[in-house]
Protein backbone atom coordinates (compact mmCIF):
# COMPACT_ATOMS: atom_id res chain seq x y z
CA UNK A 1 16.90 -21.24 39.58
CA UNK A 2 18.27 -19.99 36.10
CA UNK A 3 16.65 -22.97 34.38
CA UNK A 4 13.56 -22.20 36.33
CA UNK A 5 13.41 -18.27 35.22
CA UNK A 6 14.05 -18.96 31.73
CA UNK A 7 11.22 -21.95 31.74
CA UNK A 8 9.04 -19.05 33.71
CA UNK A 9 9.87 -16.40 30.73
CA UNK A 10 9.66 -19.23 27.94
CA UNK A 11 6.05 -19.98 28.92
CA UNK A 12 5.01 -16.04 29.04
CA UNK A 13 6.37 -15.65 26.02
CA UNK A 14 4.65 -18.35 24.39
CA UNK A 15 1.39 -17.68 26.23
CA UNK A 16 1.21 -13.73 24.63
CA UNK A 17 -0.52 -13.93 21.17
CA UNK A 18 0.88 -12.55 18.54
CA UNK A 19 -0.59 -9.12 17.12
CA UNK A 20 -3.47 -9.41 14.99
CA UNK A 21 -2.74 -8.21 11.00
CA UNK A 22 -4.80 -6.58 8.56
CA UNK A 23 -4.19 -5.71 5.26
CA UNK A 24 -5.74 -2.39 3.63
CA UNK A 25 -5.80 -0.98 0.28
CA UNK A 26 -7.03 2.08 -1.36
CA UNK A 27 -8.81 2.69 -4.53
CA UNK A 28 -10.96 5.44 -5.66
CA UNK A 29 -12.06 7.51 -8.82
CA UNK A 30 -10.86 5.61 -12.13
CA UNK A 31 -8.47 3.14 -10.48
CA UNK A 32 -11.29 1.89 -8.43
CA UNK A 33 -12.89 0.48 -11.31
CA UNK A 34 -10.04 -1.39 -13.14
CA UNK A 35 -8.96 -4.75 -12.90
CA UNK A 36 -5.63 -3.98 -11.15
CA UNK A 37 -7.78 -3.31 -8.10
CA UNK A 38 -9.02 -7.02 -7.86
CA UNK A 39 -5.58 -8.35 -9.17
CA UNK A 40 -4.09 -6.91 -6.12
CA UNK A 41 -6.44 -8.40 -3.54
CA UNK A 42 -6.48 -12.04 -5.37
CA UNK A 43 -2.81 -11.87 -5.44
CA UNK A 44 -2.68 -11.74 -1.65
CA UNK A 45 -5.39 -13.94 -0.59
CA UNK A 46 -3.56 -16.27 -3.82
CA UNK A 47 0.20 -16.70 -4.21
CA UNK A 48 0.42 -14.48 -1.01
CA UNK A 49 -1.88 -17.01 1.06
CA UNK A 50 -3.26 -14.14 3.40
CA UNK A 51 -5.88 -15.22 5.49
CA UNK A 52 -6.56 -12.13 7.86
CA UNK A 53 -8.84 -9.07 7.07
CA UNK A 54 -8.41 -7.35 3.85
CA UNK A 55 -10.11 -3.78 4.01
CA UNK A 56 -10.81 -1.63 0.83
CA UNK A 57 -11.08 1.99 0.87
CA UNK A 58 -12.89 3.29 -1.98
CA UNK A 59 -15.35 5.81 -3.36
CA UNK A 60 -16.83 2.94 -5.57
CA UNK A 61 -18.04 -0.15 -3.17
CA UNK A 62 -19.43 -2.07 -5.63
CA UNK A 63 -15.93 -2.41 -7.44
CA UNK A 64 -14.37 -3.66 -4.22
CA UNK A 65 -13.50 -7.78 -4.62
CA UNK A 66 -15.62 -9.59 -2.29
CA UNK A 67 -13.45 -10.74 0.20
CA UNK A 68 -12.38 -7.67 1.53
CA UNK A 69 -14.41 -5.07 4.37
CA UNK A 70 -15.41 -2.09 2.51
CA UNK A 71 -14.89 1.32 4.16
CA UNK A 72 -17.03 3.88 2.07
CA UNK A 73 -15.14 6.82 0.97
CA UNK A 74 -16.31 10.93 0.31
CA UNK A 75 -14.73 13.71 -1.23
CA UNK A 76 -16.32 17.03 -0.27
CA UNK A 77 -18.27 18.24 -3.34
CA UNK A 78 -16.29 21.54 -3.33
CA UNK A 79 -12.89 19.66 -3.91
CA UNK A 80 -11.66 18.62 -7.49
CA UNK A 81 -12.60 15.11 -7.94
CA UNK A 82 -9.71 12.77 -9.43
CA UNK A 83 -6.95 14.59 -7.77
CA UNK A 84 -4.58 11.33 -6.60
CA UNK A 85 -3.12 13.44 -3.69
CA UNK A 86 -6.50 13.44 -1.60
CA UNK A 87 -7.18 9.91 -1.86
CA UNK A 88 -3.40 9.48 -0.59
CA UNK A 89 -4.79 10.87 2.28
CA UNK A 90 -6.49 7.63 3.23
CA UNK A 91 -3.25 6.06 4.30
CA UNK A 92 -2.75 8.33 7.14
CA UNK A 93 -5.90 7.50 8.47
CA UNK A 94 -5.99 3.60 8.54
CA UNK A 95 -6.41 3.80 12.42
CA UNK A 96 -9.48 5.40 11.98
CA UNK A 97 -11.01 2.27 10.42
CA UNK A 98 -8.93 -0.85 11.05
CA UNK A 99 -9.65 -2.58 13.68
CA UNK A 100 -6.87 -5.12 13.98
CA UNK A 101 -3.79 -4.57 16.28
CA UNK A 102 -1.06 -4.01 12.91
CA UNK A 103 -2.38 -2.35 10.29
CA UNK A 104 -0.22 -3.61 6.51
CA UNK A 105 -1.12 -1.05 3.46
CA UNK A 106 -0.46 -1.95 0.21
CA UNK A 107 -0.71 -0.03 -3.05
CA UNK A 108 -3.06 -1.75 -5.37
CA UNK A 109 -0.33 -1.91 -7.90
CA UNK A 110 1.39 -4.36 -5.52
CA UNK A 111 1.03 -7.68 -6.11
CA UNK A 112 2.06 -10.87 -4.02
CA UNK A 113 4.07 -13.59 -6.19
CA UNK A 114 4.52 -16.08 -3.02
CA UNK A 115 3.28 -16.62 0.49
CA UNK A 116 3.54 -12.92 2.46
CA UNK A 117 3.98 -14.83 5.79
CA UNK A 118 7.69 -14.25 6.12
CA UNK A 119 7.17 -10.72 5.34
CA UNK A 120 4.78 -10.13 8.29
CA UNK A 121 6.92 -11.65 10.84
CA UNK A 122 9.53 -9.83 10.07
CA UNK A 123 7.28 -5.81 10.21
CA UNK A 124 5.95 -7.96 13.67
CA UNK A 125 9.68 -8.46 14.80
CA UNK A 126 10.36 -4.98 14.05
CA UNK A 127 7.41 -3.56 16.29
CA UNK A 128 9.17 -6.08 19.20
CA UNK A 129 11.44 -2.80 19.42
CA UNK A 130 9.41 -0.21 21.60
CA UNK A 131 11.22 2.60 19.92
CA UNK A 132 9.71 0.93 16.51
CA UNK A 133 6.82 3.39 14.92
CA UNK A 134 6.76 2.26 11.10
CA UNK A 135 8.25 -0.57 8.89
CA UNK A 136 8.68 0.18 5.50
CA UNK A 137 10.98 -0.33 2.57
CA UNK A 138 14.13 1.83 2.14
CA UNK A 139 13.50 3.13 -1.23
CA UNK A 140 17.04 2.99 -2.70
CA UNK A 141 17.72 -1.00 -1.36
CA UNK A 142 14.77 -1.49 -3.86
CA UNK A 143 15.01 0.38 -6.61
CA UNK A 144 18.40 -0.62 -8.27
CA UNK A 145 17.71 0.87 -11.12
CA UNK A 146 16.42 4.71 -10.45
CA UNK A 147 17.02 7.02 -12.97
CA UNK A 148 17.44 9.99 -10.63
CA UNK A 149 19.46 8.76 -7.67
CA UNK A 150 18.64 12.12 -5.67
CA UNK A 151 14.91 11.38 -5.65
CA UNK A 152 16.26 8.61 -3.13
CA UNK A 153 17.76 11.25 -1.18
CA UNK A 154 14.32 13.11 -0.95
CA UNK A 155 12.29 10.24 -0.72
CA UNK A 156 14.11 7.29 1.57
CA UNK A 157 11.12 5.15 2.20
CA UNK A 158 8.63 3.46 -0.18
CA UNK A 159 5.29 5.07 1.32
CA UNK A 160 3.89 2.31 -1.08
CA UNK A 161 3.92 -0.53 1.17
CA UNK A 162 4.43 -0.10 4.89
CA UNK A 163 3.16 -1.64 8.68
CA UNK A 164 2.01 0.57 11.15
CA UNK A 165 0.77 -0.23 14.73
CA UNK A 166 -2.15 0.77 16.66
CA UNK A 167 -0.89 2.12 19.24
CA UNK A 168 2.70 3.28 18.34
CA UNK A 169 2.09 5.06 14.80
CA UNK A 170 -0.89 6.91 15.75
CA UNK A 171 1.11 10.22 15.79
CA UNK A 172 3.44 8.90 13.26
CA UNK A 173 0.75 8.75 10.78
CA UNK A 174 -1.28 11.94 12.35
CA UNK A 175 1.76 14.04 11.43
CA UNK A 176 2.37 13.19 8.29
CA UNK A 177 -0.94 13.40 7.25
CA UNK A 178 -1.22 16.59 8.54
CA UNK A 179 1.80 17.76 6.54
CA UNK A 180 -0.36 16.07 3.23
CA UNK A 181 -3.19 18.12 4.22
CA UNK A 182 -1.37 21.59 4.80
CA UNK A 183 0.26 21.31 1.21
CA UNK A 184 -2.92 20.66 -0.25
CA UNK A 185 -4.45 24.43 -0.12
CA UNK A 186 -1.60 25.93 -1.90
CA UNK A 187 -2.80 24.39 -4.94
CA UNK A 188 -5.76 25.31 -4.88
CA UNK A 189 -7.90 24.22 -7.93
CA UNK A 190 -4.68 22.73 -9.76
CA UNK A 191 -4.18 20.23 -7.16
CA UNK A 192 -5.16 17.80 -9.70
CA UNK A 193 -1.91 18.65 -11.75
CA UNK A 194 -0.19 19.28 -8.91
CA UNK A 195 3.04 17.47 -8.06
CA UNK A 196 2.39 16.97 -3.98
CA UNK A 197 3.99 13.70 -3.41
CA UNK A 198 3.29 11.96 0.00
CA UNK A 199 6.91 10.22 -0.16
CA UNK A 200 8.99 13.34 0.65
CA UNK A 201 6.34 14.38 3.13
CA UNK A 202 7.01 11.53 4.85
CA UNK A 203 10.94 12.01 4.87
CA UNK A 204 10.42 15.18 6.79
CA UNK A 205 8.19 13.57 9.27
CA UNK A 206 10.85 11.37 10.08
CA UNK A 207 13.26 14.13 9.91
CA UNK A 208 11.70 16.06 12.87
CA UNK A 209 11.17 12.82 14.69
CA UNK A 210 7.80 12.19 14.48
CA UNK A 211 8.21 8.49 12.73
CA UNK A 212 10.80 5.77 13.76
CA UNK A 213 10.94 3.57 10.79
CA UNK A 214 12.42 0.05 10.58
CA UNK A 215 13.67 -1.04 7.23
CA UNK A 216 11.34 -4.61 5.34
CA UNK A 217 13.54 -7.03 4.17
CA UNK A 218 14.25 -5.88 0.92
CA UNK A 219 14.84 -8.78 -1.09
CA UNK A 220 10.84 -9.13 -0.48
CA UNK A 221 9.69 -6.36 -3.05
CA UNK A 222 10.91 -6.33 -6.77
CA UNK A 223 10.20 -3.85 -9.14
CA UNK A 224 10.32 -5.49 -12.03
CA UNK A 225 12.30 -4.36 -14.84
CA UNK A 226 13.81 -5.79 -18.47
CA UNK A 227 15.93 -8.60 -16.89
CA UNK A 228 13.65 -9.42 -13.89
CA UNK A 229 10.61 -10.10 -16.24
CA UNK A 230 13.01 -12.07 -18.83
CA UNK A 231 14.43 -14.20 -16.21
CA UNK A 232 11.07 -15.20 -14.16
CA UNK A 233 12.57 -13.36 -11.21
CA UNK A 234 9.64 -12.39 -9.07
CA UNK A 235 9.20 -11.19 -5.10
CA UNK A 236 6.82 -12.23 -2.47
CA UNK A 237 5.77 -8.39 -3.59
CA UNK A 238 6.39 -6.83 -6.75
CA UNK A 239 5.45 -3.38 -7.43
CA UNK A 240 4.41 -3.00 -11.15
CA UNK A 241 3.88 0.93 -10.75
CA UNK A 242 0.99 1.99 -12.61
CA UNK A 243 2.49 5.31 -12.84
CA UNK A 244 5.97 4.13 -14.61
CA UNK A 245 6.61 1.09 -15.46
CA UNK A 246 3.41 -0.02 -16.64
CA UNK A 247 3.53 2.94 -18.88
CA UNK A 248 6.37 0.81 -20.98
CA UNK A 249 7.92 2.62 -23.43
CA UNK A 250 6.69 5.95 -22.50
CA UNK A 251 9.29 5.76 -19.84
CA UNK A 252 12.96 4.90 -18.98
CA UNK A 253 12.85 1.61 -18.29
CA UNK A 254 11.90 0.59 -21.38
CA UNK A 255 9.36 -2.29 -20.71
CA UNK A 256 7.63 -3.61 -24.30
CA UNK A 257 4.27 -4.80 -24.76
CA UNK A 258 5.82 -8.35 -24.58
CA UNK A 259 7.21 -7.66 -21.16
CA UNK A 260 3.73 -6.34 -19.87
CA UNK A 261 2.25 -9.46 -21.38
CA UNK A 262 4.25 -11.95 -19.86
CA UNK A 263 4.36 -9.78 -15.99
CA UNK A 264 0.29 -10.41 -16.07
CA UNK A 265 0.96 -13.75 -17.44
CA UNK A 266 3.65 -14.69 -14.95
CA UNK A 267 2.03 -12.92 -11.71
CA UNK A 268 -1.69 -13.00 -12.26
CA UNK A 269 -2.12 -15.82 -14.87
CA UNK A 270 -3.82 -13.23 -17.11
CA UNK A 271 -3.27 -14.73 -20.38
CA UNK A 272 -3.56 -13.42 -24.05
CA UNK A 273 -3.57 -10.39 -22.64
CA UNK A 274 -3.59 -7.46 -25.39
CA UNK A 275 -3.25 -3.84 -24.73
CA UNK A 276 -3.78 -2.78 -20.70
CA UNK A 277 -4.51 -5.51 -19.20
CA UNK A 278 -4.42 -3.47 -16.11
CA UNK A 279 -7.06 -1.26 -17.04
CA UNK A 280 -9.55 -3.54 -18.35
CA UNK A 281 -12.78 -2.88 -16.83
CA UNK A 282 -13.52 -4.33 -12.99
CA UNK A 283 -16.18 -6.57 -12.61
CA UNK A 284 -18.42 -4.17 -10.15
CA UNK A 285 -21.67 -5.66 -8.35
CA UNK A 286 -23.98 -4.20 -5.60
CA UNK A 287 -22.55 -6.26 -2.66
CA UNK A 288 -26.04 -6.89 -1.26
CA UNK A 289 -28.06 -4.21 0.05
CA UNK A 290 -27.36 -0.91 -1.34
CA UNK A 291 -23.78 -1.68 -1.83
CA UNK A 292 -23.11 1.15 0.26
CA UNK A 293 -20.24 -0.69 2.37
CA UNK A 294 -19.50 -3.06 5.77
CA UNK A 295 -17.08 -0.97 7.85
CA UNK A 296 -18.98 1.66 9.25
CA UNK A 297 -20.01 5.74 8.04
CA UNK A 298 -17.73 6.99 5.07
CA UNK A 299 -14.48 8.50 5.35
CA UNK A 300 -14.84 12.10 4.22
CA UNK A 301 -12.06 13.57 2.52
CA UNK A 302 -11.79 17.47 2.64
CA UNK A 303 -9.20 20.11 0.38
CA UNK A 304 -8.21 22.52 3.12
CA UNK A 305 -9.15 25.90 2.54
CA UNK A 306 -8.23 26.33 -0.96
């Protein structure tokens, strides 16, 4: 009878699919229309051999590579344009959009270096735990080399790459977007220059219980640094960080031009690269019709009531 049970469980389990995965990524104002955008998306469908839905927020359709779903994005005319903290927005509303039963977001200065697959079953094994609302990175397991060590104390999860699940993380996500949105007014017209991070945002949303997170393997994101780049020691993800370390010298980890050479060399076969490789132009194109997008009516941003 045991064998019999077990053979009777065996077969349901083998019979239930597994959750459908999408990825999504976000790019609007100027980073929508650099390279880094398409880098990103290559990278997975590439090295990262991801063959399931790729969606692309973004204000600028016609910049979006064309393997990906475009969902149209708005900013209200009133807010100021350019201001990084609205577009952040978008990953709190991923629900709203994707259609697939896991939802992955990745920053499009996250690139894949080898096949992602091992990486998704493990956020899918995670969600096998009902109590299970978010997988993400812990921030200090994969950043061995912050300069401030109490920013990891403020910020325990990389909100840069995470798994969320259509069902479960609805009011995971609803919450800490609405914490996003409430800080937003306060600014007012300096929101631009403001220094609203989503990260700690998302530490107190966990803190009050509104997100269960299960820690990524870390050894599957690198953020490459001095010794990484020397050595040829890449992750199935590697965050470059458009904000730090791609800045090189300009900040504490102390990356050369030589080291931002050979990272696009080494991750995204961009060769002879000279100056910001990055930031070279994207190759935009109507993408038939009036370019306008594939995934439905625009996501509208607002600013509160500031």
């Amino acid at each position: 009878m045991r064998l019999l049970a077990a053979a009777i469980m065996g077969a349901a389990a083998a019979a239930t699919p597994e959750p459908s995965v999408a990825v999504a990524v976000v790019a609007c104002g100027r980073l929508a229309g650099e390279a880094l955008f398409g880098m990103c998306v290559r990278s997975l469908r590439g090295p990262g051999a991801f063959a399931g839905a790729i969606y692309a927020l973004t204000d600028r359709p016609a910049c979006a590579p064309a393997t990906t779903t475009v969902v149209p994005v708005r900013v209200e005319p009133r807010c100021q344009q350019g201001a990084s903290i609205l577009y952040k927005q978008l990953k709190m509303r991923l629900l709203d959009v994707v259609r697939e039963d896991v939802v992955w977001y990745v920053d499009v200065d996250v690139v894949a270096g080898a096949p992602v697959g091992p990486l998704v079953a493990a956020a899918l094994a995670a969600f096998r735990d009902p109590a299970t609302t978010l997988a993400a990175y812990d921030e200090a397991a994969v950043t061995a080399d912050a300069h401030d060590r109490t920013r990891l104390l403020r910020e325990p999860y990389h909100g840069g790459v995470f798994f969320a699940h259509r069902t479960r993380s609805a009011r995971c996500l609803r919450a800490w977007g609405a914490r996003v949105a409430a800080a937003i007014p306060a600014h007012g017209r300096a929101v631009k220059r403001s220094s609203i991070r989503d990260q700690p945002l998302l530490a107190a949303t966990i803190r009050e219980g509104a997100c269960v997170v299960a820690p990524l393997p870390p050894a599957t994101l690198s953020k490459p640094s001095r010794s990484t780049i020397e050595g040829g020691r890449y992750a199935v993800l590697n965050h470059l960080s458009r904000s730090s370390r791609l800045k090189g010298k300009r900040n504490m980890h102390n990356l050369t031009r030589a080291h931002l050479a050979r990272l696009g060399a080494d991750l995204l076969g961009v060769r002879g690269a000279r100056g910001n490789w990055w930031a070279a132009p994207a190759a935009c194109a109507p993408r038939g019709g009036d370019g306008g997008g594939d995934a439905g009516e625009a996501l509208v941003l607002g600013c509160g009531d500031g």
